[in-house]
Protein backbone atom coordinates (compact mmCIF):
# COMPACT_ATOMS: atom_id res chain seq x y z
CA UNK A 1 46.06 15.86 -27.39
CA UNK A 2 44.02 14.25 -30.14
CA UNK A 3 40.06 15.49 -30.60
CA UNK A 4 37.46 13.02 -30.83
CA UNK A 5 33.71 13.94 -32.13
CA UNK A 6 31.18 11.98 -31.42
CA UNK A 7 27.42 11.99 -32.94
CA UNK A 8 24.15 10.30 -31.69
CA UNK A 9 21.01 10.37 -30.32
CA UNK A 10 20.12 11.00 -26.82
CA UNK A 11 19.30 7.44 -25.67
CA UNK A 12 22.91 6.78 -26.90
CA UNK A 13 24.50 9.55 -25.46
CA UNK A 14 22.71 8.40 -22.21
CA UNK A 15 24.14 4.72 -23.11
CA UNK A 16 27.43 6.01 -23.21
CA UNK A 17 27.77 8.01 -20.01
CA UNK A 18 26.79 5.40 -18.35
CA UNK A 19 29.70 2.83 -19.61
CA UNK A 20 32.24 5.79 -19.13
CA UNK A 21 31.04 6.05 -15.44
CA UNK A 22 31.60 2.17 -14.69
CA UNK A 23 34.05 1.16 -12.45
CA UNK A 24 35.45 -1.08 -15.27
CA UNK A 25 36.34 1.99 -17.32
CA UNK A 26 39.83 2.64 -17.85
CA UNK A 27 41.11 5.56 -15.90
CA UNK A 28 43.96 8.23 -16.79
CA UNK A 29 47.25 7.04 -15.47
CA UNK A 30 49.77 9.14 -14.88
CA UNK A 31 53.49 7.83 -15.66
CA UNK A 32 56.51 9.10 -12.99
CA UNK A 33 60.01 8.80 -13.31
CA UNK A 34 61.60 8.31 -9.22
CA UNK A 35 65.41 8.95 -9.31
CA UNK A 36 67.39 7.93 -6.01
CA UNK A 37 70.91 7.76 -5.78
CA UNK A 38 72.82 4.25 -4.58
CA UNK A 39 74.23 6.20 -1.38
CA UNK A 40 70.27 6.94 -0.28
CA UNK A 41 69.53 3.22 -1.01
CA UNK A 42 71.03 2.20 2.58
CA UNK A 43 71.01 -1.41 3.17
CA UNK A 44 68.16 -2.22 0.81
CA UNK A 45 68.90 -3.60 -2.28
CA UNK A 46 66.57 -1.06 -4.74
CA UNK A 47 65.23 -4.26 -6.34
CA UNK A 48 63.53 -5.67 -3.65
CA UNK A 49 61.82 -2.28 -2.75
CA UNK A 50 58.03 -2.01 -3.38
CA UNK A 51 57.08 0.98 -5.62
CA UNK A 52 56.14 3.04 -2.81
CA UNK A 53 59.26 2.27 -0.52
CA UNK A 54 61.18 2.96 -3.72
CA UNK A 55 59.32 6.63 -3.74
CA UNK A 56 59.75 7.40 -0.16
CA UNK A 57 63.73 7.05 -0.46
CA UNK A 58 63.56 8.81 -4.22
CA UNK A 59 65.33 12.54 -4.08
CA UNK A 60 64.23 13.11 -7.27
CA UNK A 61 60.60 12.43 -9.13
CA UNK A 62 59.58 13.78 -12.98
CA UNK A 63 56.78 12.87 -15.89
CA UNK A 64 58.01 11.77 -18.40
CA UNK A 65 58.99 15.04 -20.57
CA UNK A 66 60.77 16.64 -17.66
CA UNK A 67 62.74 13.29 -17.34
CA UNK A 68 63.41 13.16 -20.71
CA UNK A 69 64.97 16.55 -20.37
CA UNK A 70 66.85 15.78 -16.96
CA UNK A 71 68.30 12.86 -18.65
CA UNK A 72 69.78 14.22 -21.70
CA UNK A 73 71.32 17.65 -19.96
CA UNK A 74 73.28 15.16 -17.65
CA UNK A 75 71.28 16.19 -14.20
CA UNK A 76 70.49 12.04 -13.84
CA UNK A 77 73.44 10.03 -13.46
CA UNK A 78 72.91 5.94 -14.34
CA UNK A 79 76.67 5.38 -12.75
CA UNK A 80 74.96 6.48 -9.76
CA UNK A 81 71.00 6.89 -9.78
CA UNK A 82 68.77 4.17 -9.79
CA UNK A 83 65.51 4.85 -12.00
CA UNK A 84 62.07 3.51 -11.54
CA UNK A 85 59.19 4.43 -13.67
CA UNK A 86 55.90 4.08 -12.51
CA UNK A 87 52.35 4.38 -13.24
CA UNK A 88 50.23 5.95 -10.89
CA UNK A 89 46.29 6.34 -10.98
């Protein structure tokens, strides 16, 4: 996580709460890795799932370091896993 310091007067302090507070802000998004496997896909083609069908049938769900490590020790399979990533708010 990176520090940032800010300086300023009060009125701009003030000014700046306010624009963080809009509902135009930017907000932290979280980014999930949903793991299903083909046999758990049924008769839906994984494609034409929407993200949160495509979660519902998902055995499996990580951020992104946990994925990461899933991946490379072997415990996600592509031959037979599908993989979605997806941002979440």
């Amino acid at each position: 996580m990176k520090t940032i310091t800010l300086q300023g007067t009060d009125e701009q302090f003030d000014s700046l709460s306010i624009a963080i507070s809009s509902p135009f802000m930017p907000k932290e998004i979280k980014t999930r890795v949903y793991v299903a496997s083909v046999d758990e896909m049924g008769e839906t083609y994984w494609d034409d799932m929407t993200d949160e069908e495509f979660k519902e049938v998902a055995d499996r769900n990580y951020d992104l370091e946990a994925f990461q490590e899933a991946f490379n020790d072997g415990d996600v399979n592509t031959f037979v896993d599908i993989v979605r990533v997806i941002n979440e708010k």
